[in-house]
Protein backbone atom coordinates (compact mmCIF):
# COMPACT_ATOMS: atom_id res chain seq x y z
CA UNK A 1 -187.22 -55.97 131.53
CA UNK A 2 -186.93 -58.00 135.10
CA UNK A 3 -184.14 -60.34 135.09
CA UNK A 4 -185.22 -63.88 135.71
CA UNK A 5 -186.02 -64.95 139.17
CA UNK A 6 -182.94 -68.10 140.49
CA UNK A 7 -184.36 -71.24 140.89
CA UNK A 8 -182.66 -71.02 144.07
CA UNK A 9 -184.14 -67.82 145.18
CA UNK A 10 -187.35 -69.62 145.22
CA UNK A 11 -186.08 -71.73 148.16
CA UNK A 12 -186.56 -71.06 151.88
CA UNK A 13 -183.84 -69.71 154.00
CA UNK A 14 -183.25 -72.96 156.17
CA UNK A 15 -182.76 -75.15 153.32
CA UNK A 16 -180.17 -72.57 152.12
CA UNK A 17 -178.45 -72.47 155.00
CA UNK A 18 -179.05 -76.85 154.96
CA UNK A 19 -176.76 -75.97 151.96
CA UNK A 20 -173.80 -73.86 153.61
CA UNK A 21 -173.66 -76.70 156.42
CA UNK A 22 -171.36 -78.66 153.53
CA UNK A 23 -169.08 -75.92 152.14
CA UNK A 24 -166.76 -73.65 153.71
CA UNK A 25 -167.02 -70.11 153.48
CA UNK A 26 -164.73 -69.73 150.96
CA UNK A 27 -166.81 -71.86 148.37
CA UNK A 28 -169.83 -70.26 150.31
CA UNK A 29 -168.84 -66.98 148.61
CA UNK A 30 -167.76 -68.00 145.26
CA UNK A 31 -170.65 -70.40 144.70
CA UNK A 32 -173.73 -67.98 145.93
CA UNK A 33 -172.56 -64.64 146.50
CA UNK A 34 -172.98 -62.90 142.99
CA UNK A 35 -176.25 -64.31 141.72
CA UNK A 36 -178.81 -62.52 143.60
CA UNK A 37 -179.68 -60.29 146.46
CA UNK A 38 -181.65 -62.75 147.97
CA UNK A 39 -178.31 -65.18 148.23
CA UNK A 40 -176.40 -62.45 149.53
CA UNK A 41 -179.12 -61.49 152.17
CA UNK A 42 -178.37 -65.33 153.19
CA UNK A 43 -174.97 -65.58 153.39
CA UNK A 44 -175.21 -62.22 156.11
CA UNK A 45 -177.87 -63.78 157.96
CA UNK A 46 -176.07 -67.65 158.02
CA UNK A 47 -174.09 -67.91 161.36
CA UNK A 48 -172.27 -70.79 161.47
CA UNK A 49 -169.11 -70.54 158.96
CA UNK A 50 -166.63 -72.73 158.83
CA UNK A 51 -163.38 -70.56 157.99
CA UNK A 52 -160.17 -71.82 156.65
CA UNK A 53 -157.17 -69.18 156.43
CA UNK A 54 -154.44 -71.29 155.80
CA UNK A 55 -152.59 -70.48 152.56
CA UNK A 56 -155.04 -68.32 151.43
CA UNK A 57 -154.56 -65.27 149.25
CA UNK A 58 -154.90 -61.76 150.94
CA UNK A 59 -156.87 -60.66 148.40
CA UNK A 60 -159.55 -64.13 149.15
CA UNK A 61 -158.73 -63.06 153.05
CA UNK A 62 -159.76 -59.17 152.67
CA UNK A 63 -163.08 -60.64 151.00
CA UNK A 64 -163.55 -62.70 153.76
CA UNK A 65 -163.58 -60.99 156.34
CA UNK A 66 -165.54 -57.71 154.73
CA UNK A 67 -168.54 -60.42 154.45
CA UNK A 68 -168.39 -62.37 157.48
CA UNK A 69 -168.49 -61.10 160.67
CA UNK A 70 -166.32 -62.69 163.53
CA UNK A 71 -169.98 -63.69 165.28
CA UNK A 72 -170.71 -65.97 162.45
CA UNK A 73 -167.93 -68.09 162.77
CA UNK A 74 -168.62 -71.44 164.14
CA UNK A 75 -164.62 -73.14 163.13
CA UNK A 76 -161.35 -71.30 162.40
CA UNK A 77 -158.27 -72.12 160.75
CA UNK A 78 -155.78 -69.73 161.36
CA UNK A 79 -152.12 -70.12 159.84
CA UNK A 80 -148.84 -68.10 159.88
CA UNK A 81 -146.90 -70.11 157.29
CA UNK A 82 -144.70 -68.93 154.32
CA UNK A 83 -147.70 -67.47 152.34
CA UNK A 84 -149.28 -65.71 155.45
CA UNK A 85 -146.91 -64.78 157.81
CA UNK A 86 -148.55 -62.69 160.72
CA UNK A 87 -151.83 -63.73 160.08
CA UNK A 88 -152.90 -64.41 163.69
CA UNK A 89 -151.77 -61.28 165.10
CA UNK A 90 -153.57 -59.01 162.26
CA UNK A 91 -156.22 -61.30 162.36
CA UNK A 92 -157.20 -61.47 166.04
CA UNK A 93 -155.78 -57.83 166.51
CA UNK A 94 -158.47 -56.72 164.98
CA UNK A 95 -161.13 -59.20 166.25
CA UNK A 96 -162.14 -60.33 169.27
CA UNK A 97 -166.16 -60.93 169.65
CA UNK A 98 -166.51 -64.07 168.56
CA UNK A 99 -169.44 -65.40 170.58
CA UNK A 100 -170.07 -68.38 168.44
CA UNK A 101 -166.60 -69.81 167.94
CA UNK A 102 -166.57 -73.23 168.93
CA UNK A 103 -163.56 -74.83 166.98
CA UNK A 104 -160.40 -72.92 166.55
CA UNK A 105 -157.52 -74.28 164.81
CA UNK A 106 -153.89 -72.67 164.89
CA UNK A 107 -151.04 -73.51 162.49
CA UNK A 108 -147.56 -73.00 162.07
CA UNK A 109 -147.17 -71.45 165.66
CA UNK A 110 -144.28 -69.24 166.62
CA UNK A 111 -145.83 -67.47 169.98
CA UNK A 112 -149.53 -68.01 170.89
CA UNK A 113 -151.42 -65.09 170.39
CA UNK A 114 -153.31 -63.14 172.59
CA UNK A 115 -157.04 -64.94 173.29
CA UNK A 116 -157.30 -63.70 176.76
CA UNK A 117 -159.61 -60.92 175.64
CA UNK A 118 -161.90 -63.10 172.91
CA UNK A 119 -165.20 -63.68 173.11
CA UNK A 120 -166.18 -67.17 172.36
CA UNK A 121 -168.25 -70.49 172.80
CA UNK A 122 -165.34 -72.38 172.23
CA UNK A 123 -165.30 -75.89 173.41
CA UNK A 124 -162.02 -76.99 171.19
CA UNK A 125 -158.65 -75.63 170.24
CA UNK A 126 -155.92 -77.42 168.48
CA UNK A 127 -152.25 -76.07 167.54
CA UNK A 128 -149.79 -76.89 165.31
CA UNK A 129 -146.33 -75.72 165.51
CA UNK A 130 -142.71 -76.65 163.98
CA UNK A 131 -140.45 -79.17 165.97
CA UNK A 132 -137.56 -76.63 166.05
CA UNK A 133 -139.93 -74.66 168.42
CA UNK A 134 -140.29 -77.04 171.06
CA UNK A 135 -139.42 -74.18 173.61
CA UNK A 136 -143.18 -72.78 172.72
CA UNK A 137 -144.77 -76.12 173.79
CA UNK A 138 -144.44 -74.67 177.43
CA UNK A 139 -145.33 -71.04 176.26
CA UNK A 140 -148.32 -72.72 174.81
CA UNK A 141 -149.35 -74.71 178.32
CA UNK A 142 -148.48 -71.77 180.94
CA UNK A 143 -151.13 -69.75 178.81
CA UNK A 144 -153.80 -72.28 178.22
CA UNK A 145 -153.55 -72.93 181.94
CA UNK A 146 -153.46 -68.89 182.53
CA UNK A 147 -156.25 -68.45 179.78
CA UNK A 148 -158.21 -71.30 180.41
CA UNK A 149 -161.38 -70.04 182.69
CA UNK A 150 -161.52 -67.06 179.56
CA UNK A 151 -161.30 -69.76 176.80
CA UNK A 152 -163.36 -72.71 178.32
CA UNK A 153 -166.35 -71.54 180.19
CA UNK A 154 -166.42 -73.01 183.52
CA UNK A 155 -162.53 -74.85 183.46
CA UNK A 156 -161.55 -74.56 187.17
CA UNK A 157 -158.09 -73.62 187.02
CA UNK A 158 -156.67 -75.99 189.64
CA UNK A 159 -157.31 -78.80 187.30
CA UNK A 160 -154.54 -77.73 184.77
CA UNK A 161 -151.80 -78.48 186.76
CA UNK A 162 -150.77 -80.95 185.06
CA UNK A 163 -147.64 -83.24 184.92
CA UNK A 164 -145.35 -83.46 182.36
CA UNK A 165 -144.61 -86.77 180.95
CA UNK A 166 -141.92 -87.52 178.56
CA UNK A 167 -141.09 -90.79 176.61
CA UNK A 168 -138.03 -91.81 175.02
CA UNK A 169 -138.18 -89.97 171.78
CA UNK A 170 -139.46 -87.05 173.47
CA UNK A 171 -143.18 -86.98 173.03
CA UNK A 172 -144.78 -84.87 175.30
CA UNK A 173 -148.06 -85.75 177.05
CA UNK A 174 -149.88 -83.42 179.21
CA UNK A 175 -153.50 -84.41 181.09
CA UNK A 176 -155.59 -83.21 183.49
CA UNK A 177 -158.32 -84.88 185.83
CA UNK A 178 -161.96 -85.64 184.57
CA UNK A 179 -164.42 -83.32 186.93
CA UNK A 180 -168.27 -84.97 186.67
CA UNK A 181 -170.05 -82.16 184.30
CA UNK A 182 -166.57 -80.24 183.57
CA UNK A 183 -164.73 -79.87 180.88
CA UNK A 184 -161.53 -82.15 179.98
CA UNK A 185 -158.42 -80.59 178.97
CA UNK A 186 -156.20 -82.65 177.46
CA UNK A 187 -152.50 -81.38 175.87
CA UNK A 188 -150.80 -83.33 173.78
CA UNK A 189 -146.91 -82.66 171.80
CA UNK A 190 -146.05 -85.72 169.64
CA UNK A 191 -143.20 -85.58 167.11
CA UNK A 192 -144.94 -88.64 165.57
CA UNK A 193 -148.67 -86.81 164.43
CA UNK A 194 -148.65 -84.68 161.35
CA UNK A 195 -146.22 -84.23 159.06
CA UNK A 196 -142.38 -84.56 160.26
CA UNK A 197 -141.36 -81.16 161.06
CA UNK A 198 -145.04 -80.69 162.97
CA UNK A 199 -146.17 -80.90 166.59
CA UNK A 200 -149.16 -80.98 167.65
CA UNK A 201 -151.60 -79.68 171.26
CA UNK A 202 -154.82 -80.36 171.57
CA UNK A 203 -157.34 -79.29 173.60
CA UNK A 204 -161.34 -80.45 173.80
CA UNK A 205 -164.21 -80.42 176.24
CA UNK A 206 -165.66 -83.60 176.77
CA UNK A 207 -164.51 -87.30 176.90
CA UNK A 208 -161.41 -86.86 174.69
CA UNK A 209 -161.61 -89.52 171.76
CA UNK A 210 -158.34 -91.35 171.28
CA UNK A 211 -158.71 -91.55 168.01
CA UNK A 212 -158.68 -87.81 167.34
CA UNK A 213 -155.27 -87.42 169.53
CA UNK A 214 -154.11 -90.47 168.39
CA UNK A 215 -152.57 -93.51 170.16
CA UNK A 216 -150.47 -92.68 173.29
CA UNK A 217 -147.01 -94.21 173.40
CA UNK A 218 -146.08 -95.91 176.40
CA UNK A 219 -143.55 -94.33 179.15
């Protein structure tokens, strides 16, 4: 006796993947991946996943990445706190193609891994790393600045030298200058984002929106 056709099997593809636009690939796979074939064919074919490592069990993380290939990955979270320490250097160790990468997130930071080698349409890149690091805030701009022409497509080089500001409690502000139809790169450390013990660097493409970094403190 056939089992009875999903309601949602009768739907096209696109509004499927209409669908996946709100969830993250964890509830991707937990909500659609053992109903039916024709889910599962979707979730292979969908190419713009929004990933989330942080915290997550290796068990969840094995899954993960046995479904989803690095080339479906649109946004990355990837942390190496208590619960997954060396997660970025297994994770990236073992991939590098990630042509459709446009948001990567890193957390927790104790050396920035290796991205000189990765594949990707990345346009952002944020990282998050604990105050008593602080030395790693200038690990962290010598290889952006090194890395940059890889990471950002077109990011002339000569436009990351950038001064170091500092303020009175020790923020850290880095900029560089706006080229007409080139990216931005803007680097910012500030005790005062996040939670306490955090500090934060982020990088875009585009008109940076202050209210993404945050206000600036005056020097």
């Amino acid at each position: 006796m056939p089992l009875p056709q999903l309601v949602l099997d009768q739907f096209p593809v696109e509004l499927i993947f209409d669908v996946f636009t709100y969830l993250t690939a964890s509830e991707i796979l937990h909500s659609f991946h053992n109903f039916s074939q024709y889910l599962r064919q979707c979730i292979r074919s969908y190419q713009h996943y929004k990933i989330n490592f942080q915290s997550i069990r290796k068990r969840e993380y094995d899954w993960i990445c046995k479904v989803i290939h690095p080339d479906q990955i649109m946004s990355l979270t990837v942390s190496d706190d208590e619960e997954t320490p060396g997660q970025m250097d297994l994770f990236f160790s073992n991939n590098q193609s990630f042509t459709r990468l446009e948001h990567l997130r890193l957390r927790n930071l104790e050396d920035f891994p290796n991205l000189l080698q990765m594949e990707s349409a990345l346009v952002a890149l944020s990282a998050c790393y604990p105050k008593q690091s602080a030395c790693i805030f200038d690990q962290v701009y010598i290889r952006i600045k090194n890395e940059s022409n890889n990471l950002f497509d077109k990011t002339p080089k000569n436009q990351l030298s950038i001064p170091v500001q500092s303020t009175e409690n020790k923020d850290r502000i880095l900029h560089t200058t706006k080229i007409e139809n080139e990216p931005v790169v803007t680097v910012k450390g500030d005790y005062g984002q996040g939670t306490p013990t955090d500090q934060h660097l982020y990088t875009t493409r585009g008109v940076v929106n202050p209210t993404l970094l945050g206000a600036e403190k005056k020097l």
